[in-house]
PDB file of N, CA and C in Angstrom:
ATOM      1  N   UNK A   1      92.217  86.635  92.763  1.00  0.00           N
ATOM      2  CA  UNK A   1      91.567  87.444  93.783  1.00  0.00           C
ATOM      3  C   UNK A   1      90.300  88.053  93.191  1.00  0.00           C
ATOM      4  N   UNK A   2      89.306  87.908  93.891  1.00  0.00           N
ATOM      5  CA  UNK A   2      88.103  88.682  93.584  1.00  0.00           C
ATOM      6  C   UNK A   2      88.064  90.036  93.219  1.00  0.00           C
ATOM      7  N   UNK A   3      87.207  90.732  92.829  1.00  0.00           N
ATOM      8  CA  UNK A   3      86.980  92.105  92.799  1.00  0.00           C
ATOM      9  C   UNK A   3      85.995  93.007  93.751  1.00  0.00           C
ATOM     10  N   UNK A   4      85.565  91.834  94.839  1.00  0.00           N
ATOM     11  CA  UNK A   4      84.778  91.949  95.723  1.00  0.00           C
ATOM     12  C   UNK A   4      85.055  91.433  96.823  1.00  0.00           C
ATOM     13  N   UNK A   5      86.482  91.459  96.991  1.00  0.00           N
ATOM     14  CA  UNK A   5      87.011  91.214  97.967  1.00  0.00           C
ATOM     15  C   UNK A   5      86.615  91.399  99.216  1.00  0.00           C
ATOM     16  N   UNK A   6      85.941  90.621 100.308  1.00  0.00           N
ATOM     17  CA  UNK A   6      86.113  90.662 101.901  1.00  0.00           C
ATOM     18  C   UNK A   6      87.154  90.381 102.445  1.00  0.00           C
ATOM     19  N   UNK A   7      87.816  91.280 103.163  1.00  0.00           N
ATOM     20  CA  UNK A   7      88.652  90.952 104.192  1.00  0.00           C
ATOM     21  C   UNK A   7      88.371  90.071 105.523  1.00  0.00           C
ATOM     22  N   UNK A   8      88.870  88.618 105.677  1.00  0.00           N
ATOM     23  CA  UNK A   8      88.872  88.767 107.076  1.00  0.00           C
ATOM     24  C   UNK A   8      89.290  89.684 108.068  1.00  0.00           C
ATOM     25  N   UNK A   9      88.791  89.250 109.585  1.00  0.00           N
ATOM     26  CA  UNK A   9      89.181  90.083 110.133  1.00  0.00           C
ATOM     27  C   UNK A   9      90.330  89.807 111.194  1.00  0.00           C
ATOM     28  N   UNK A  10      91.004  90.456 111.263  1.00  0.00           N
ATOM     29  CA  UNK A  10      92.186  90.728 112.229  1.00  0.00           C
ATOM     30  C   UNK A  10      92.329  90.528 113.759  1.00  0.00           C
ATOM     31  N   UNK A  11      92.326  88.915 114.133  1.00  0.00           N
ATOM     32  CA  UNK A  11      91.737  88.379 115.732  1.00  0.00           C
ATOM     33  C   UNK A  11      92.989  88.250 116.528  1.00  0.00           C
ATOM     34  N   UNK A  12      93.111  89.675 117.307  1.00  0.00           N
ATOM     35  CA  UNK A  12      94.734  89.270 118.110  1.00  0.00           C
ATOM     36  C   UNK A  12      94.593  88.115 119.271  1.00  0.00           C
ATOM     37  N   UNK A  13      96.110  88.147 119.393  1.00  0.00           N
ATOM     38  CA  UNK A  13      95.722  87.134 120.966  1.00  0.00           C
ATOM     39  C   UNK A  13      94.835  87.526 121.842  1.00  0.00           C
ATOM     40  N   UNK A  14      94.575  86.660 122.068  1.00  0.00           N
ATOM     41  CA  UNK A  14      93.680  86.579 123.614  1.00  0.00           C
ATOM     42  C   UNK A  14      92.649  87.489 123.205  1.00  0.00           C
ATOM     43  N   UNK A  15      91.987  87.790 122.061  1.00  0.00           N
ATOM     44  CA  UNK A  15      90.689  88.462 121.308  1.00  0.00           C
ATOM     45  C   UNK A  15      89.484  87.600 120.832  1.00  0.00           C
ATOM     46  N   UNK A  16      88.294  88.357 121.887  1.00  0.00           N
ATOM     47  CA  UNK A  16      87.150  86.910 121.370  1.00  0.00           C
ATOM     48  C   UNK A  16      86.498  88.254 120.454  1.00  0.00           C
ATOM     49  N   UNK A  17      86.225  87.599 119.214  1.00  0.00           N
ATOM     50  CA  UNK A  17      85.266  87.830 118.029  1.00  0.00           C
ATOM     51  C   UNK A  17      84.065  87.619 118.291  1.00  0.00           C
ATOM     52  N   UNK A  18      83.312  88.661 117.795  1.00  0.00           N
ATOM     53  CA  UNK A  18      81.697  88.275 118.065  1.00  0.00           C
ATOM     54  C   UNK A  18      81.078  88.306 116.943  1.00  0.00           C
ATOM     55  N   UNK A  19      79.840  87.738 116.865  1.00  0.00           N
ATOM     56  CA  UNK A  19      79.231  87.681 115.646  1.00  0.00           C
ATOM     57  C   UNK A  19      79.735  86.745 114.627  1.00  0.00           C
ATOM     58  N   UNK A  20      79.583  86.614 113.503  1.00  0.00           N
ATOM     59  CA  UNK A  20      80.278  85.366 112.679  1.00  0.00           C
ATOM     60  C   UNK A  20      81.652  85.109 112.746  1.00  0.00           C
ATOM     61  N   UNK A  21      81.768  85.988 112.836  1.00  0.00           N
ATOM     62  CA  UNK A  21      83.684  86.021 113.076  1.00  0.00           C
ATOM     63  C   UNK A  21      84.219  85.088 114.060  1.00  0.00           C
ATOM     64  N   UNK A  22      82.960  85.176 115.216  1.00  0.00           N
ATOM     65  CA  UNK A  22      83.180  84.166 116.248  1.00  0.00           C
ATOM     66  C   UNK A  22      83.627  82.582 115.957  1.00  0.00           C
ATOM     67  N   UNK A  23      83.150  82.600 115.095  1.00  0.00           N
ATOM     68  CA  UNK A  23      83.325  81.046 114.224  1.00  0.00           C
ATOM     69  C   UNK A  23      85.133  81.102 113.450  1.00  0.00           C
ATOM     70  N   UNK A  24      85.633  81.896 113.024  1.00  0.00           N
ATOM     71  CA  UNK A  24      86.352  81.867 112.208  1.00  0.00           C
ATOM     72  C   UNK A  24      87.837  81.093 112.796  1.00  0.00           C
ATOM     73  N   UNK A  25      87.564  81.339 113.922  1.00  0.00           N
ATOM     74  CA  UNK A  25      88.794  80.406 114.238  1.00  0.00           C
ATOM     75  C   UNK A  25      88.427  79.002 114.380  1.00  0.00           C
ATOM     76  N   UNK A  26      87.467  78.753 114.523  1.00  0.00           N
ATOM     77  CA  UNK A  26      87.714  76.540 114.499  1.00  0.00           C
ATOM     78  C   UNK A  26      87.312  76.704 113.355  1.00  0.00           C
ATOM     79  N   UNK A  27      86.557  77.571 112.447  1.00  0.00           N
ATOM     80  CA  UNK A  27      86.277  77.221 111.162  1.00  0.00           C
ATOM     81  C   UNK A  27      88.468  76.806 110.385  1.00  0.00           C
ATOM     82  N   UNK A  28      89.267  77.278 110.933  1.00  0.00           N
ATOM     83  CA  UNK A  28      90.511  77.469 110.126  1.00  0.00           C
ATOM     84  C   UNK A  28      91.039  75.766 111.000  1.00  0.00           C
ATOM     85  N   UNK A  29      90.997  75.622 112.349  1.00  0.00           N
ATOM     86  CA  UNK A  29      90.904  74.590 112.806  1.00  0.00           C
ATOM     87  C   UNK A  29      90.640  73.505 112.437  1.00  0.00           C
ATOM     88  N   UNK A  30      89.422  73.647 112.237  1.00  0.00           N
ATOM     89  CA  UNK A  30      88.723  72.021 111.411  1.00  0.00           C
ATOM     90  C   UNK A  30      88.836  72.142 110.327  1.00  0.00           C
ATOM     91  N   UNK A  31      88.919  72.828 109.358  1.00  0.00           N
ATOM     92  CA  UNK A  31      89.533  72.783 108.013  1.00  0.00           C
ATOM     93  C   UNK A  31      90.769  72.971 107.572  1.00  0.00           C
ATOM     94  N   UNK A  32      91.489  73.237 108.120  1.00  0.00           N
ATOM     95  CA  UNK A  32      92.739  73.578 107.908  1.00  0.00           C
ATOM     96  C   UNK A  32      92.885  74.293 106.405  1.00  0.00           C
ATOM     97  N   UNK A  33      92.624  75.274 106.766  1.00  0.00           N
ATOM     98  CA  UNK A  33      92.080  76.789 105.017  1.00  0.00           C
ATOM     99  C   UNK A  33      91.967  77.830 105.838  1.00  0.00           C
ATOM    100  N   UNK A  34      92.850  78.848 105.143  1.00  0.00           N
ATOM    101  CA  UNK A  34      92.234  80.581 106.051  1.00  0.00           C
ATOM    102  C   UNK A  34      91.032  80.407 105.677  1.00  0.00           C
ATOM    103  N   UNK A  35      90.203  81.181 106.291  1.00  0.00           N
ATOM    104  CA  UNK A  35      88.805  81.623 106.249  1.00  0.00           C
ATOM    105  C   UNK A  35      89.185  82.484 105.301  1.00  0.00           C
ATOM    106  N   UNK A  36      90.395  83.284 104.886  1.00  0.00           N
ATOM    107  CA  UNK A  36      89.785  83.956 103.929  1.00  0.00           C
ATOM    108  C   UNK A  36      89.833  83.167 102.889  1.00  0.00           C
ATOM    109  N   UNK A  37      90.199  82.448 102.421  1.00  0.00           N
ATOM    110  CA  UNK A  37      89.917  81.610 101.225  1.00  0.00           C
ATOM    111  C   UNK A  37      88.325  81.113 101.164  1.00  0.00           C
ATOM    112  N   UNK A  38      87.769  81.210 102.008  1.00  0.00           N
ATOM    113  CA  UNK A  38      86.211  80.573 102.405  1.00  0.00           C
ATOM    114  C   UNK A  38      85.267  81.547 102.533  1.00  0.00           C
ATOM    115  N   UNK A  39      85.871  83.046 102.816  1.00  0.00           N
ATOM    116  CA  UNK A  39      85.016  83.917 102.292  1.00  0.00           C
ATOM    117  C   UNK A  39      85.103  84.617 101.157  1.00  0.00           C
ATOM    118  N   UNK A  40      86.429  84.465 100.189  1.00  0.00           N
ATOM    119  CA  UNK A  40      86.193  84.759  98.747  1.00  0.00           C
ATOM    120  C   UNK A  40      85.434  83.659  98.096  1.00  0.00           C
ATOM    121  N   UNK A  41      85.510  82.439  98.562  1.00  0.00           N
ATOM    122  CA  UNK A  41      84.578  81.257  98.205  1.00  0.00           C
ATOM    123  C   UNK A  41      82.899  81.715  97.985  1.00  0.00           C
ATOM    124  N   UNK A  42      82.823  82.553  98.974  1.00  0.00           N
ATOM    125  CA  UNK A  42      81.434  82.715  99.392  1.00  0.00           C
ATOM    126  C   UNK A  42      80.853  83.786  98.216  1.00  0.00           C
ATOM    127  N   UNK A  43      82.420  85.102  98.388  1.00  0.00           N
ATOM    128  CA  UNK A  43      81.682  86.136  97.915  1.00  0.00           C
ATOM    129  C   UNK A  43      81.474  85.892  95.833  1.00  0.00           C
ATOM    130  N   UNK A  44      82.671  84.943  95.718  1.00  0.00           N
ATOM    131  CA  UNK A  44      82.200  84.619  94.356  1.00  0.00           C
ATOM    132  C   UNK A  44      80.805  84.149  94.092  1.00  0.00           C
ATOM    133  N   UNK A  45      80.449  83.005  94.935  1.00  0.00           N
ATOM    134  CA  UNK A  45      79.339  82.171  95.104  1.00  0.00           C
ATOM    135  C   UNK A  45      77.888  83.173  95.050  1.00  0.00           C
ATOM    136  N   UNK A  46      77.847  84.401  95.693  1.00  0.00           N
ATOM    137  CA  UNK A  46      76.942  85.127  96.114  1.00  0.00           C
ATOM    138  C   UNK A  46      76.654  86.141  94.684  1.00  0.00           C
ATOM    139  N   UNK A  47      77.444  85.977  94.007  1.00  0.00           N
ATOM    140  CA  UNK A  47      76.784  86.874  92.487  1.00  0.00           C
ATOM    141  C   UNK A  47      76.161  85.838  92.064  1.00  0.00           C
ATOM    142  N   UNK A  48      75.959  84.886  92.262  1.00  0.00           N
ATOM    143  CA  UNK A  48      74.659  84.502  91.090  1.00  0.00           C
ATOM    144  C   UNK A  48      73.967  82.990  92.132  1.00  0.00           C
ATOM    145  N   UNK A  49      74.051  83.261  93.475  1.00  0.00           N
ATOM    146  CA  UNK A  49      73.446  82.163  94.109  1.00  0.00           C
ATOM    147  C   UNK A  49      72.299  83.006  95.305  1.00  0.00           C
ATOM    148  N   UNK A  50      71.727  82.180  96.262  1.00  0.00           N
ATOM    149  CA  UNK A  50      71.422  83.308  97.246  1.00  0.00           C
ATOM    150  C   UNK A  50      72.203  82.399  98.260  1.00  0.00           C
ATOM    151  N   UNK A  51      72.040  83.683  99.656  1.00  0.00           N
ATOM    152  CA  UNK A  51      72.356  83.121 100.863  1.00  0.00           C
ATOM    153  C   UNK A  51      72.631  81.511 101.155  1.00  0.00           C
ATOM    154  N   UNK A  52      71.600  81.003 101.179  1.00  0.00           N
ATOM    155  CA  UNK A  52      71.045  79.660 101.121  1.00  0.00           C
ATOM    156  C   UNK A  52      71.772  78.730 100.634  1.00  0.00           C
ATOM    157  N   UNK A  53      71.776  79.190  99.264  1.00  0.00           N
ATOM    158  CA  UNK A  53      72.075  78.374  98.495  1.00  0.00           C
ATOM    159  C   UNK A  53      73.800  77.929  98.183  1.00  0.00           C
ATOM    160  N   UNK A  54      74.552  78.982  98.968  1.00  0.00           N
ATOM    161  CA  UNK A  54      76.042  79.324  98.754  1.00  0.00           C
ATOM    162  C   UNK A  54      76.239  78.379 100.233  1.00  0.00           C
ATOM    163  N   UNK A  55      75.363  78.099 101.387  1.00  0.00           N
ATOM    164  CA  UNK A  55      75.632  77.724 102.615  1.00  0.00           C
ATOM    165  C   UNK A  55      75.725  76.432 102.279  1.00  0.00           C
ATOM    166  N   UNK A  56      74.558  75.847 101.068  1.00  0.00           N
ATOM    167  CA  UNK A  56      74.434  74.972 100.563  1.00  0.00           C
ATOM    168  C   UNK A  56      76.028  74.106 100.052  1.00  0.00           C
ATOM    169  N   UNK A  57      76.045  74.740  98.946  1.00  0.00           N
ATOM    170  CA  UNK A  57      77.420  74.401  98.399  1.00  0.00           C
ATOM    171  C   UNK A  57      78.138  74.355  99.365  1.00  0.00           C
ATOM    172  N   UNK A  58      78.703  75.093 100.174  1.00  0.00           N
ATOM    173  CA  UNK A  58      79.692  75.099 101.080  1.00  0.00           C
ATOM    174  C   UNK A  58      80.113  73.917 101.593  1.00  0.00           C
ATOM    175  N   UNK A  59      78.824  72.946 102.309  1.00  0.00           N
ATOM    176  CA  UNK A  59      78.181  71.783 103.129  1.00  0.00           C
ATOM    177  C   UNK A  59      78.707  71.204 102.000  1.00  0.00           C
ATOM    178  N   UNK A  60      77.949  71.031 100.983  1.00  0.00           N
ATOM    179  CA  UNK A  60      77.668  69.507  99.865  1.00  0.00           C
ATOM    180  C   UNK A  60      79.197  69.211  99.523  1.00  0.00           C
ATOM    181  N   UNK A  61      79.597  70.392  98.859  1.00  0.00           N
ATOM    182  CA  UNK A  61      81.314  70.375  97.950  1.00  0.00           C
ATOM    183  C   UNK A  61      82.232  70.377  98.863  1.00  0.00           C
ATOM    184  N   UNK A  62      82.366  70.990  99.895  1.00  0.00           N
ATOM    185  CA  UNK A  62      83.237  71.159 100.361  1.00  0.00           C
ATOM    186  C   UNK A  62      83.211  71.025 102.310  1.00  0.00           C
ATOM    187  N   UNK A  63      82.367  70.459 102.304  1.00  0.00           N
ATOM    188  CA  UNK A  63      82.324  69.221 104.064  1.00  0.00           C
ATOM    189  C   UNK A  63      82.129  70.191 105.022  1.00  0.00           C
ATOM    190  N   UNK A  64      81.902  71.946 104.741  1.00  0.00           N
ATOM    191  CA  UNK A  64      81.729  72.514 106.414  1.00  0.00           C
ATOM    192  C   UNK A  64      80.358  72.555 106.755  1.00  0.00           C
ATOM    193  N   UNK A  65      80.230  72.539 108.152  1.00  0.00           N
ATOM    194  CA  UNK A  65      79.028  72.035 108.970  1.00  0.00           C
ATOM    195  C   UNK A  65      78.218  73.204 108.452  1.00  0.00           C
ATOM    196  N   UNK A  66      76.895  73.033 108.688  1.00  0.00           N
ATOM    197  CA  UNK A  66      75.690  74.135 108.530  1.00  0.00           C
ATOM    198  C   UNK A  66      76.564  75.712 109.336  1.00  0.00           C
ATOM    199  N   UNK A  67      76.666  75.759 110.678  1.00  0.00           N
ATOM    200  CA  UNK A  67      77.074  76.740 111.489  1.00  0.00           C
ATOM    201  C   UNK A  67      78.175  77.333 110.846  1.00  0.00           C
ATOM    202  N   UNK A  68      79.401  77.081 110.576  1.00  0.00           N
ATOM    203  CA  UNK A  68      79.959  77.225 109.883  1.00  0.00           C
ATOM    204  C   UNK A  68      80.114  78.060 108.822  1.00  0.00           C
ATOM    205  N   UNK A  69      79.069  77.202 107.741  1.00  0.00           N
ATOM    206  CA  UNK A  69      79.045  78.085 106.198  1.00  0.00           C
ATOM    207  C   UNK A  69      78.045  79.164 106.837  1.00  0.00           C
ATOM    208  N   UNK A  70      76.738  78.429 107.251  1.00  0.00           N
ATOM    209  CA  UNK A  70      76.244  80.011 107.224  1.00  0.00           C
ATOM    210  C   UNK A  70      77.198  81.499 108.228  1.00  0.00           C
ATOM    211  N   UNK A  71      77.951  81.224 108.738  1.00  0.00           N
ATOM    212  CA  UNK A  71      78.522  82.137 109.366  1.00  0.00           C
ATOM    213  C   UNK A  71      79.652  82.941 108.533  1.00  0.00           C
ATOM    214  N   UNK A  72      80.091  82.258 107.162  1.00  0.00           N
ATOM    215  CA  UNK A  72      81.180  82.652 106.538  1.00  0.00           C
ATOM    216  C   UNK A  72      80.133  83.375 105.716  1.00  0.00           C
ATOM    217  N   UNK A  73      79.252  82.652 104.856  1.00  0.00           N
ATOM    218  CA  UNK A  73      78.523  83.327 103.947  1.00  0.00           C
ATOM    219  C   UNK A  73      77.737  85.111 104.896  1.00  0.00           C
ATOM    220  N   UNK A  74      77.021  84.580 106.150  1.00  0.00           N
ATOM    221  CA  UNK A  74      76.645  85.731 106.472  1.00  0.00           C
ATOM    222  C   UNK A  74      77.968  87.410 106.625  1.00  0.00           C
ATOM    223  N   UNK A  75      78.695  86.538 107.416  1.00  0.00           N
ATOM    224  CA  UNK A  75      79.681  87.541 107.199  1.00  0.00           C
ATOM    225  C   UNK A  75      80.349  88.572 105.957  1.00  0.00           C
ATOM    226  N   UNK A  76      80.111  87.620 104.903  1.00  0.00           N
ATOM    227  CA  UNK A  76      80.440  88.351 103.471  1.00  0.00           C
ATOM    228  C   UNK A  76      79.495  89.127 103.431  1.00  0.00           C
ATOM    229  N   UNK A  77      77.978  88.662 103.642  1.00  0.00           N
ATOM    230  CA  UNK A  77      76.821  89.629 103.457  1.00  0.00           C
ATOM    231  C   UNK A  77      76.770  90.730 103.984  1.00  0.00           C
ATOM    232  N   UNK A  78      76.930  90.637 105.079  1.00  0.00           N
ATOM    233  CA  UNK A  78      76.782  92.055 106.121  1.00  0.00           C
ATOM    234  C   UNK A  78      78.379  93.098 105.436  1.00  0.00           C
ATOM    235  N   UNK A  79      79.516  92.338 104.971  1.00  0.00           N
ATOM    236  CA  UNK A  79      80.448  93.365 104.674  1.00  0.00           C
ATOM    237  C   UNK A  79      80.092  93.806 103.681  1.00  0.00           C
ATOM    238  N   UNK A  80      79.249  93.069 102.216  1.00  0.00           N
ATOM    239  CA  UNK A  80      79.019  93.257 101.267  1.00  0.00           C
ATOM    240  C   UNK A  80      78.503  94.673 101.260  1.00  0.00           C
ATOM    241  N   UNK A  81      77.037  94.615 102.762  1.00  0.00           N
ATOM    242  CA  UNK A  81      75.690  95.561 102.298  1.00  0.00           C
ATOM    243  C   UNK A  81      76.378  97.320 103.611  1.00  0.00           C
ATOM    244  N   UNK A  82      77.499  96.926 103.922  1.00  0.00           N
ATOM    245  CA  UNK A  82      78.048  98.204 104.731  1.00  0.00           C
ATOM    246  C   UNK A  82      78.733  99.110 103.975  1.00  0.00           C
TER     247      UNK A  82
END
């Protein structure tokens, strides 16, 4: 476990998510991986990469679409900088 842990977030039934989060359910869908495993992915990735470049990896290594990573990576960001 990280030391910079993001939490996903907590999507009850019949609850639409807005903002990146919005993604997080077909992101678990089409990958079959919690998202949170994909946003400690990220937040490791983000000490020594930028934005970009972590959306990057995401795509190349590990097959999720552009929309996708950048939505996991942004999400770490915005919890990171609150």
């Amino acid at each position: 476990m990280t030391t910079h842990r993001v939490q996903a977030p907590v999507i009850g039934e019949g609850e639409k998510p807005t903002g990146p989060a919005s993604y997080f359910p077909a992101i678990e869908r089409t990958y079959d991986r919690p998202v949170q495993d994909w946003l400690d992915m990220a937040a490791d990735a983000l000490e020594t990469r930028t934005h970009m470049e972590v959306v990057g990896m995401l795509k190349q290594e590990h097959g999720l679409g552009h929309g996708h990573a950048n939505a996991v990576v942004a999400y770490v960001r915005a919890a990171q900088d609150s």
